[in-house]
PDB file of N, CA and C in Angstrom:
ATOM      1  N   UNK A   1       0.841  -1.175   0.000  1.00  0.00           N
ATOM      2  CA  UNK A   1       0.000   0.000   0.000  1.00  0.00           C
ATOM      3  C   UNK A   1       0.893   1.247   0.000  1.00  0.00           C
ATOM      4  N   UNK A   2       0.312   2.484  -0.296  1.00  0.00           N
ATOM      5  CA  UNK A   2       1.171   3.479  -0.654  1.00  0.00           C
ATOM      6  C   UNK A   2       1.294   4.009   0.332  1.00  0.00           C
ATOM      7  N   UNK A   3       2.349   5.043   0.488  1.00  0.00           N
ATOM      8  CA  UNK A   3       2.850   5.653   2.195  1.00  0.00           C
ATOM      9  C   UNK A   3       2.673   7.114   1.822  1.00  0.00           C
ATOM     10  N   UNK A   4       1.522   8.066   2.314  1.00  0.00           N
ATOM     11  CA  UNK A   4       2.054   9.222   2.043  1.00  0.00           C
ATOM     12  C   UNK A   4       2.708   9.770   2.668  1.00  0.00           C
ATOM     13  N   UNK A   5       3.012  11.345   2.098  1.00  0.00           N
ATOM     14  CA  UNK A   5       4.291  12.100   2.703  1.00  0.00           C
ATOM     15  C   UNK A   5       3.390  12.978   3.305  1.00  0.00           C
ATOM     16  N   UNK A   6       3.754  13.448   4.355  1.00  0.00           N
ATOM     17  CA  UNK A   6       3.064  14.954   5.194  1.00  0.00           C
ATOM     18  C   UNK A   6       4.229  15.983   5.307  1.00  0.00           C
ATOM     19  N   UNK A   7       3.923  17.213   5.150  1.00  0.00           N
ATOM     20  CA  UNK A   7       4.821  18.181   5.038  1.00  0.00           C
ATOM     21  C   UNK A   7       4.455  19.381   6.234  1.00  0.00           C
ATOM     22  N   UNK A   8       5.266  19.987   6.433  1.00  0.00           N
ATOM     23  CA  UNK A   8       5.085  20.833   7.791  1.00  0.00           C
ATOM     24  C   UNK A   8       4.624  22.359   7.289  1.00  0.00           C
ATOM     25  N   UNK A   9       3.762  22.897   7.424  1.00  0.00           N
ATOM     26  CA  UNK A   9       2.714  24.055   7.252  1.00  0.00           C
ATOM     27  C   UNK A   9       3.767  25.377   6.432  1.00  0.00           C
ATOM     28  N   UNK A  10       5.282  24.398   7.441  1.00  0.00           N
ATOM     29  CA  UNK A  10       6.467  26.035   6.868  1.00  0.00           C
ATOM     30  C   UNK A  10       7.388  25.710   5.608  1.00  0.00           C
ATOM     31  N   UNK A  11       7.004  24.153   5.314  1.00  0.00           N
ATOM     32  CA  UNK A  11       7.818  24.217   4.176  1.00  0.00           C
ATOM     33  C   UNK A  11       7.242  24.048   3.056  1.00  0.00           C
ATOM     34  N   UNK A  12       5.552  24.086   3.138  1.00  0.00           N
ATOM     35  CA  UNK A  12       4.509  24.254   2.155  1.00  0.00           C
ATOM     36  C   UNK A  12       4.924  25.944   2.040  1.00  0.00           C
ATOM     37  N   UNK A  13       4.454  26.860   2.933  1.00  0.00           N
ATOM     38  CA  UNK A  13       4.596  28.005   2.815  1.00  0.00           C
ATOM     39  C   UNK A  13       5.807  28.356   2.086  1.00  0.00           C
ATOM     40  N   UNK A  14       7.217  28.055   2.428  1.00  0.00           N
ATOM     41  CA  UNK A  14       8.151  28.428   1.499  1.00  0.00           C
ATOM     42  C   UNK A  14       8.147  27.900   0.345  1.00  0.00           C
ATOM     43  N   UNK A  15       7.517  26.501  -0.238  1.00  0.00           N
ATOM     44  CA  UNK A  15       7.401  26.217  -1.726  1.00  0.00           C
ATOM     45  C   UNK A  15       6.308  27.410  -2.037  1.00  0.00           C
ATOM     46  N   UNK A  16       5.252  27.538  -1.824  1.00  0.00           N
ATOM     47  CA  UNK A  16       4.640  28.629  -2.388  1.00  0.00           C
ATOM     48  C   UNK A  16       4.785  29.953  -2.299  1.00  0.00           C
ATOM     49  N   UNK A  17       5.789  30.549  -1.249  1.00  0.00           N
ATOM     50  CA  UNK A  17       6.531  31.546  -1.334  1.00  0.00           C
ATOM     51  C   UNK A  17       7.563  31.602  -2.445  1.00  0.00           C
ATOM     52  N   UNK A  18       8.195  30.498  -2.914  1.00  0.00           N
ATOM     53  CA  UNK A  18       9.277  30.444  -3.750  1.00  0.00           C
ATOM     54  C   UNK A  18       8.349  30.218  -5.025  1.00  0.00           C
ATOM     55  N   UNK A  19       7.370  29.684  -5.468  1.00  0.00           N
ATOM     56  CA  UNK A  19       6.707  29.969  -6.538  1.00  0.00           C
ATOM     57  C   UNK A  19       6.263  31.314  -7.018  1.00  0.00           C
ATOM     58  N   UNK A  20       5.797  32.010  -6.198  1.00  0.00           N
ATOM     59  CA  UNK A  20       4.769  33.525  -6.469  1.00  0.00           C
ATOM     60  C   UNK A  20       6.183  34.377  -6.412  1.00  0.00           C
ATOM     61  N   UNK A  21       7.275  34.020  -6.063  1.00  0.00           N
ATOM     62  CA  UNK A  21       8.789  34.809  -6.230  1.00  0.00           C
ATOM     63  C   UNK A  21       9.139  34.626  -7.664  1.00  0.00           C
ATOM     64  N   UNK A  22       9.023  33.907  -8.593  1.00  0.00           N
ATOM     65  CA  UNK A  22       9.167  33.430  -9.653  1.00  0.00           C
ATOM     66  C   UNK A  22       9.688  32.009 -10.606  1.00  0.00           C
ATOM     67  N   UNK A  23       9.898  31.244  -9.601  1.00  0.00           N
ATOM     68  CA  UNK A  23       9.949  30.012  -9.700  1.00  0.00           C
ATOM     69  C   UNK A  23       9.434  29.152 -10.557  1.00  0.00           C
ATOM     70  N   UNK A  24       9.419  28.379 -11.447  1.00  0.00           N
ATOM     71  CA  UNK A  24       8.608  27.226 -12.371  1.00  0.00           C
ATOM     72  C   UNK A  24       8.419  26.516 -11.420  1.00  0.00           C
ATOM     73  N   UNK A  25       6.621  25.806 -11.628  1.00  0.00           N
ATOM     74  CA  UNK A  25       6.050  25.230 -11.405  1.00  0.00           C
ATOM     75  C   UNK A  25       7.137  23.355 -11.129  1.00  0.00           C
ATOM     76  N   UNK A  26       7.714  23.666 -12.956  1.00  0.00           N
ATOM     77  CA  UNK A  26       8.225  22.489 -12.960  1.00  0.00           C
ATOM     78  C   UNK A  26       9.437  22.080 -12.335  1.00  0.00           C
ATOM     79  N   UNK A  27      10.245  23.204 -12.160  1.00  0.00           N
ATOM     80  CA  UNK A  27      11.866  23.180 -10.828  1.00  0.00           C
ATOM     81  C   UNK A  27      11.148  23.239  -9.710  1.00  0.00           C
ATOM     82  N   UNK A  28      10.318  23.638  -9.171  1.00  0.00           N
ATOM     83  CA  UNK A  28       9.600  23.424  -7.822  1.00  0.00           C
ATOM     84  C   UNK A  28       9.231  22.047  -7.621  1.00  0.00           C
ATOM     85  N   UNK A  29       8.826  21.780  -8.585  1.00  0.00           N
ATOM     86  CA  UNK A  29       8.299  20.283  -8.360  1.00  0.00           C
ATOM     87  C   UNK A  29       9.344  18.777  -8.355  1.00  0.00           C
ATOM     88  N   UNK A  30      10.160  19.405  -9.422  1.00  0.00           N
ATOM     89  CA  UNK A  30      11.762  18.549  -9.617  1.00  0.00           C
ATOM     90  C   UNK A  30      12.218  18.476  -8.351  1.00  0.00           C
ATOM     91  N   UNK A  31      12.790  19.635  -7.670  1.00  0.00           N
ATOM     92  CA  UNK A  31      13.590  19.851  -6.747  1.00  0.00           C
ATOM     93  C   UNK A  31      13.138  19.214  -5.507  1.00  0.00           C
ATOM     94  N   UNK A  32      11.586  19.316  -4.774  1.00  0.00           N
ATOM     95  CA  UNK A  32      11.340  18.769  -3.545  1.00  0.00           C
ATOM     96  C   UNK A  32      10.208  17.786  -4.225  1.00  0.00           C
ATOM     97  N   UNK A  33      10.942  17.160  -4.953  1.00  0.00           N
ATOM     98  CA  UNK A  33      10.463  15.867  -5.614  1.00  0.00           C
ATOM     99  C   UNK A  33       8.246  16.204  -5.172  1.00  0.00           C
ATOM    100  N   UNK A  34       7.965  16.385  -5.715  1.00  0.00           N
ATOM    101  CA  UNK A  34       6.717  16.512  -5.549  1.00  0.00           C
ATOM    102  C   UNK A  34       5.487  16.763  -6.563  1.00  0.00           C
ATOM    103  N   UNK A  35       4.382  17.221  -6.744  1.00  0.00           N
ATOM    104  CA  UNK A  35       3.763  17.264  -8.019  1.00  0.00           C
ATOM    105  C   UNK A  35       3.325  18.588  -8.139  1.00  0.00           C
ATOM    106  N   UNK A  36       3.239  19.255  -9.537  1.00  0.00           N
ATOM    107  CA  UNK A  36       2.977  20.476  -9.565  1.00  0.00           C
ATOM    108  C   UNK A  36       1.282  20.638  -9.102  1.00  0.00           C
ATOM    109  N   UNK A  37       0.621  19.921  -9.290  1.00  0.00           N
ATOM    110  CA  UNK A  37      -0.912  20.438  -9.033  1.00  0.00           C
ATOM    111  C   UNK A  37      -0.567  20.492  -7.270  1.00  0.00           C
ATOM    112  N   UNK A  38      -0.387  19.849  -6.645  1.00  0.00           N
ATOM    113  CA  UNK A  38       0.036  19.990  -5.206  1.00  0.00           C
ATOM    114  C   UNK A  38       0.471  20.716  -4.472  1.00  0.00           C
ATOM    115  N   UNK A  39       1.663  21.798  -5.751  1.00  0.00           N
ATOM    116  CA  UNK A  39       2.079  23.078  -5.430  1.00  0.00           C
ATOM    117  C   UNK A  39       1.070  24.077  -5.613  1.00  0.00           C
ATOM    118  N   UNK A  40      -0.045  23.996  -6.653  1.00  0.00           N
ATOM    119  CA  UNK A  40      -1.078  25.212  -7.159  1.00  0.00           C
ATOM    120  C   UNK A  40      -2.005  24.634  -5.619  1.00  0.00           C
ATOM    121  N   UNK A  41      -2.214  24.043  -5.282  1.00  0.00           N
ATOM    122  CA  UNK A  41      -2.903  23.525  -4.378  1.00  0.00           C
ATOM    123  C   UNK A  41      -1.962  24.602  -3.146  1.00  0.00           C
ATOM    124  N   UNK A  42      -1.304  23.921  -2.693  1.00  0.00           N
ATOM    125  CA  UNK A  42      -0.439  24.962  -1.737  1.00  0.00           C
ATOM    126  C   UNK A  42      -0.128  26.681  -1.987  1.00  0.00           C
ATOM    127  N   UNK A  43      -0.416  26.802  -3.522  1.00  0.00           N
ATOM    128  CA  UNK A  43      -0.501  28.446  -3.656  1.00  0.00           C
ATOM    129  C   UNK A  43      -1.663  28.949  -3.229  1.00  0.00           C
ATOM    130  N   UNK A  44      -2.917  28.083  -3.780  1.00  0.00           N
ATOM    131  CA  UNK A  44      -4.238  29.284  -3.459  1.00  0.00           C
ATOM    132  C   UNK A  44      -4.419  29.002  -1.775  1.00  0.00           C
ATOM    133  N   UNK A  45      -3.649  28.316  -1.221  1.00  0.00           N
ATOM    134  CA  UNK A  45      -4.126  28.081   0.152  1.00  0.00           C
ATOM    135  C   UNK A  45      -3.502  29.042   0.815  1.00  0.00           C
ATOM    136  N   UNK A  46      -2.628  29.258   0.352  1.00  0.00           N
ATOM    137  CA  UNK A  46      -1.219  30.352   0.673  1.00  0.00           C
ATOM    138  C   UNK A  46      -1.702  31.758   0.613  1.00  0.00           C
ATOM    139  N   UNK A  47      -2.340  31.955  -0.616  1.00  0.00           N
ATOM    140  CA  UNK A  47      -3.080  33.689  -0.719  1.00  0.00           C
ATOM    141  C   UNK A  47      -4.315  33.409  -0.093  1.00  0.00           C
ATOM    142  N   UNK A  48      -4.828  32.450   0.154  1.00  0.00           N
ATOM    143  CA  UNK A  48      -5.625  32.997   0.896  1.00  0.00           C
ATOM    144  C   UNK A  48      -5.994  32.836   2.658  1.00  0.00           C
ATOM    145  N   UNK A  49      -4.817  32.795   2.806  1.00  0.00           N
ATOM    146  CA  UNK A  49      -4.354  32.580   4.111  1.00  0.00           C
ATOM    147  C   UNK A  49      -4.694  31.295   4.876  1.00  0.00           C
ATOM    148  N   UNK A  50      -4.831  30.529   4.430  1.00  0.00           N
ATOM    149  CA  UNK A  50      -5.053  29.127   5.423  1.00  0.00           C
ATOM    150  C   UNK A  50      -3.630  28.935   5.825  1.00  0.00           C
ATOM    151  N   UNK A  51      -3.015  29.171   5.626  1.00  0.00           N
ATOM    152  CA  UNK A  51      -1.029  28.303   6.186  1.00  0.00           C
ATOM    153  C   UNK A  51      -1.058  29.306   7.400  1.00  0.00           C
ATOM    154  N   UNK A  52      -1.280  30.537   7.266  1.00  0.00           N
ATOM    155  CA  UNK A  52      -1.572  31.672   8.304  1.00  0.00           C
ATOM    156  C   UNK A  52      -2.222  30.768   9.965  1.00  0.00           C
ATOM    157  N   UNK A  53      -3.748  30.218   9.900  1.00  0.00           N
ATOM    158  CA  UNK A  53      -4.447  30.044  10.483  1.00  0.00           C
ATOM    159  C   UNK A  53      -3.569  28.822  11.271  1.00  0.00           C
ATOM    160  N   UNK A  54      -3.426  27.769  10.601  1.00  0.00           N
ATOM    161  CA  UNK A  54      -2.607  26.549  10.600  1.00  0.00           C
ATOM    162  C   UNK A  54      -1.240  26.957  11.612  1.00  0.00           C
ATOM    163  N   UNK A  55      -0.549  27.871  10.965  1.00  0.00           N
ATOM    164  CA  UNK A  55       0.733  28.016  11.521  1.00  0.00           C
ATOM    165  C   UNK A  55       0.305  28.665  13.335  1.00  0.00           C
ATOM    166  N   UNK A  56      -0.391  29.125  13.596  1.00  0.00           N
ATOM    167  CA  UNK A  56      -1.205  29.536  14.814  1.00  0.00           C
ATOM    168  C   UNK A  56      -1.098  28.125  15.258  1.00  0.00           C
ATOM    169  N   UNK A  57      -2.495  27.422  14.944  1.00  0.00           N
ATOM    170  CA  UNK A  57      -2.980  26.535  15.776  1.00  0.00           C
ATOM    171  C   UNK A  57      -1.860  25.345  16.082  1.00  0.00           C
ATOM    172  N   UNK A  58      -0.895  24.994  15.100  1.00  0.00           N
ATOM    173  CA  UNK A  58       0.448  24.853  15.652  1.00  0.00           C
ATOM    174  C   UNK A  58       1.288  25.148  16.722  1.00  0.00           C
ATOM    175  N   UNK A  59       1.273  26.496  16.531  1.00  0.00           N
ATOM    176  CA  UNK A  59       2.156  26.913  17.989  1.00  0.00           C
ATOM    177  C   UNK A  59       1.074  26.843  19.067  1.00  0.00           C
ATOM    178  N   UNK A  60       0.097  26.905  19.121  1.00  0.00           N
ATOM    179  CA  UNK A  60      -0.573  26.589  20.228  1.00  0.00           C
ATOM    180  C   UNK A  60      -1.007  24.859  20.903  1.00  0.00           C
ATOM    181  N   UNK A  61      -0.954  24.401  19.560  1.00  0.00           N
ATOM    182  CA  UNK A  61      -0.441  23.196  19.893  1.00  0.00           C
ATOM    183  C   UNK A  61       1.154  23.044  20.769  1.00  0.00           C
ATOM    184  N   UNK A  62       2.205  23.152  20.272  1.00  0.00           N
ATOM    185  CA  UNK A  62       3.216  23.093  20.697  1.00  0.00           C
ATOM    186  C   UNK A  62       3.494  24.011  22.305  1.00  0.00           C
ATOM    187  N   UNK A  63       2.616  24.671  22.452  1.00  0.00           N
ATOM    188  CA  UNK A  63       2.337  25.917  24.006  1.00  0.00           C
ATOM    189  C   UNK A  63       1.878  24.368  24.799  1.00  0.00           C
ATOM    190  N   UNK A  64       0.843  24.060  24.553  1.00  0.00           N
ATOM    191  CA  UNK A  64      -0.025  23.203  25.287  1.00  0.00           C
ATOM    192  C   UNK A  64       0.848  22.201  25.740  1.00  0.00           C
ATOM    193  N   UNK A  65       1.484  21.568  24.529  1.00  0.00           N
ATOM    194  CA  UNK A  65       1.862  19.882  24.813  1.00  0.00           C
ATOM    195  C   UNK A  65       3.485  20.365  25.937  1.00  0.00           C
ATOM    196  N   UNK A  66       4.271  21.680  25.803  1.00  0.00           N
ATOM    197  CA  UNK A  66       5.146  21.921  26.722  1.00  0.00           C
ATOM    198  C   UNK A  66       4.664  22.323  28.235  1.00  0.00           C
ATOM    199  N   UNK A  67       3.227  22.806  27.982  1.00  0.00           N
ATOM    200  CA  UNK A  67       2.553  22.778  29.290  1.00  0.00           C
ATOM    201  C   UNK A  67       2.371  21.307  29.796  1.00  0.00           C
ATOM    202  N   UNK A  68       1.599  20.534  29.479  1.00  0.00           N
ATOM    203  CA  UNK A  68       1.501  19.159  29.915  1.00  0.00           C
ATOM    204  C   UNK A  68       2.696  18.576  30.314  1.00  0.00           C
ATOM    205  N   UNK A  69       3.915  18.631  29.577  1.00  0.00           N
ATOM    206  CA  UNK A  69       5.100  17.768  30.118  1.00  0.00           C
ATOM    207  C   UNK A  69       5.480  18.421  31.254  1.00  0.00           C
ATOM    208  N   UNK A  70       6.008  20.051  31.563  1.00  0.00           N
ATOM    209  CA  UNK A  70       5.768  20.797  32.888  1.00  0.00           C
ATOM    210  C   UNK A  70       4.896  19.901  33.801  1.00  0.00           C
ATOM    211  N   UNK A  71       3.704  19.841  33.655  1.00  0.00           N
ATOM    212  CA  UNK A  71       2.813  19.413  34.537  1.00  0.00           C
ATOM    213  C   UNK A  71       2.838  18.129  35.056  1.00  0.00           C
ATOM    214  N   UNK A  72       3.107  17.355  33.514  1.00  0.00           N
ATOM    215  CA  UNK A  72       3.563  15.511  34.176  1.00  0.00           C
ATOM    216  C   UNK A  72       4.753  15.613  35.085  1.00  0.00           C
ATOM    217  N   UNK A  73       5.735  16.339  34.969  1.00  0.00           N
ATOM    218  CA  UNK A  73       7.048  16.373  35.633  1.00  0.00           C
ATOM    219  C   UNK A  73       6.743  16.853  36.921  1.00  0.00           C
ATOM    220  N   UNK A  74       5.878  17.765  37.289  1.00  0.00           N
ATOM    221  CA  UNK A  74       5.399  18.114  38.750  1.00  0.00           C
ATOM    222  C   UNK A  74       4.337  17.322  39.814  1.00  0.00           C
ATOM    223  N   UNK A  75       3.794  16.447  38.529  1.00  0.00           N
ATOM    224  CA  UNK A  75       2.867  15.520  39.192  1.00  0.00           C
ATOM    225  C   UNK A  75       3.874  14.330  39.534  1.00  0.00           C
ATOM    226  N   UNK A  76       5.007  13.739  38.795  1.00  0.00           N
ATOM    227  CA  UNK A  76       6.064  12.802  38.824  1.00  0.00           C
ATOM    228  C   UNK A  76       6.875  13.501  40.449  1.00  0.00           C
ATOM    229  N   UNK A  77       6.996  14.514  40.343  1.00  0.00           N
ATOM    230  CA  UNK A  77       8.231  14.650  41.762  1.00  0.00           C
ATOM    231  C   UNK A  77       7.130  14.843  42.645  1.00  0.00           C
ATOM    232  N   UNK A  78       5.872  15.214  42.915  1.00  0.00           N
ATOM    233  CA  UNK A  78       5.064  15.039  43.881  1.00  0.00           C
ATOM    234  C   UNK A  78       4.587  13.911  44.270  1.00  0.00           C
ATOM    235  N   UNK A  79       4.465  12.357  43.342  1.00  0.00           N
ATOM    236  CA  UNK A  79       4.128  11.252  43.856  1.00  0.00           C
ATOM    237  C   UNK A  79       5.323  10.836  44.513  1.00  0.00           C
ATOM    238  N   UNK A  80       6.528  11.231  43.732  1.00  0.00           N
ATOM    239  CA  UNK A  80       7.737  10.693  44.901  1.00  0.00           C
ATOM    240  C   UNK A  80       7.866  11.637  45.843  1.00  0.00           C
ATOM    241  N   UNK A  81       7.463  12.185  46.428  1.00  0.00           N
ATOM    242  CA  UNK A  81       7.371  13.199  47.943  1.00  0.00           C
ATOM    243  C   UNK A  81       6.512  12.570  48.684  1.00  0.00           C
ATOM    244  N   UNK A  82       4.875  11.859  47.746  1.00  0.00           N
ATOM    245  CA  UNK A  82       4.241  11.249  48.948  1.00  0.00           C
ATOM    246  C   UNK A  82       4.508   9.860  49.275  1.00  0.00           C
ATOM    247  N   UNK A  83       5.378   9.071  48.112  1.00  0.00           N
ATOM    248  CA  UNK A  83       5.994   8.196  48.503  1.00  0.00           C
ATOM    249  C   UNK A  83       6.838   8.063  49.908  1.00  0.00           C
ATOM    250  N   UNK A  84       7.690   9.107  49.615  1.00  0.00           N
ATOM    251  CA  UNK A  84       9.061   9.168  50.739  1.00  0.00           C
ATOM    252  C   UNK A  84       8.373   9.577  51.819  1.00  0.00           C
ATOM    253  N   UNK A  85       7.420  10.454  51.778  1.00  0.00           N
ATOM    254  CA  UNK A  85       6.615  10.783  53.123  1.00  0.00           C
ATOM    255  C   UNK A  85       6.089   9.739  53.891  1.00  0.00           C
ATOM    256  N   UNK A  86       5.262   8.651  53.252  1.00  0.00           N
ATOM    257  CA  UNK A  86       4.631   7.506  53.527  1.00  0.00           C
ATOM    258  C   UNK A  86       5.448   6.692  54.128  1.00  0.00           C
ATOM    259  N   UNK A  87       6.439   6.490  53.831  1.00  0.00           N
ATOM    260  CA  UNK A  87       7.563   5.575  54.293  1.00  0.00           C
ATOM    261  C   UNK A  87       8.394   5.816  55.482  1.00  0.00           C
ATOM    262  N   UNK A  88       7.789   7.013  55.947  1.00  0.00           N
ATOM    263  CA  UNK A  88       8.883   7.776  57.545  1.00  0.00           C
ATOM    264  C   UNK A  88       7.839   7.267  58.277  1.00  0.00           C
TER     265      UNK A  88
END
């Protein structure tokens, strides 16, 4: 079965930044081995700001999940406090 590829919101944005700079469709597509309709696909998403919205909900993703590990790590040294407590 086929494996697709997923690409990260910033390196869609720079292929379609590097297209609307003046770039061929077809060296864009050569170069990060990929297909040109995929790139026109990544342009109109690009003007019309969806990579914008995306690139947000990203970093707020990435806010959150560094909050949670903070939090597992404080819940981790507090079960070993009531451990060691329990044990005096």
């Amino acid at each position: 079965m086929a494996r697709y590829r997923t690409h990260s919101i910033e390196f869609k944005r720079q292929v379609a930044q590097e297209y609307l700079s003046g770039e061929t469709l077809h060296g864009l597509a050569k170069r990060h081995d990929i297909t040109r309709n995929l790139i026109r696909v990544w342009v109109r998403k690009y003007e019309a700001g969806a990579f914008d919205d995306d690139a947000q909900a990203a970093d707020l993703i990435r806010e959150y999940e560094a909050r949670i590990a903070a939090l597992e790590r404080l819940v981790g040294k507090q079960a070993l406090e009531l451990e060691f407590l329990r044990g005096l």
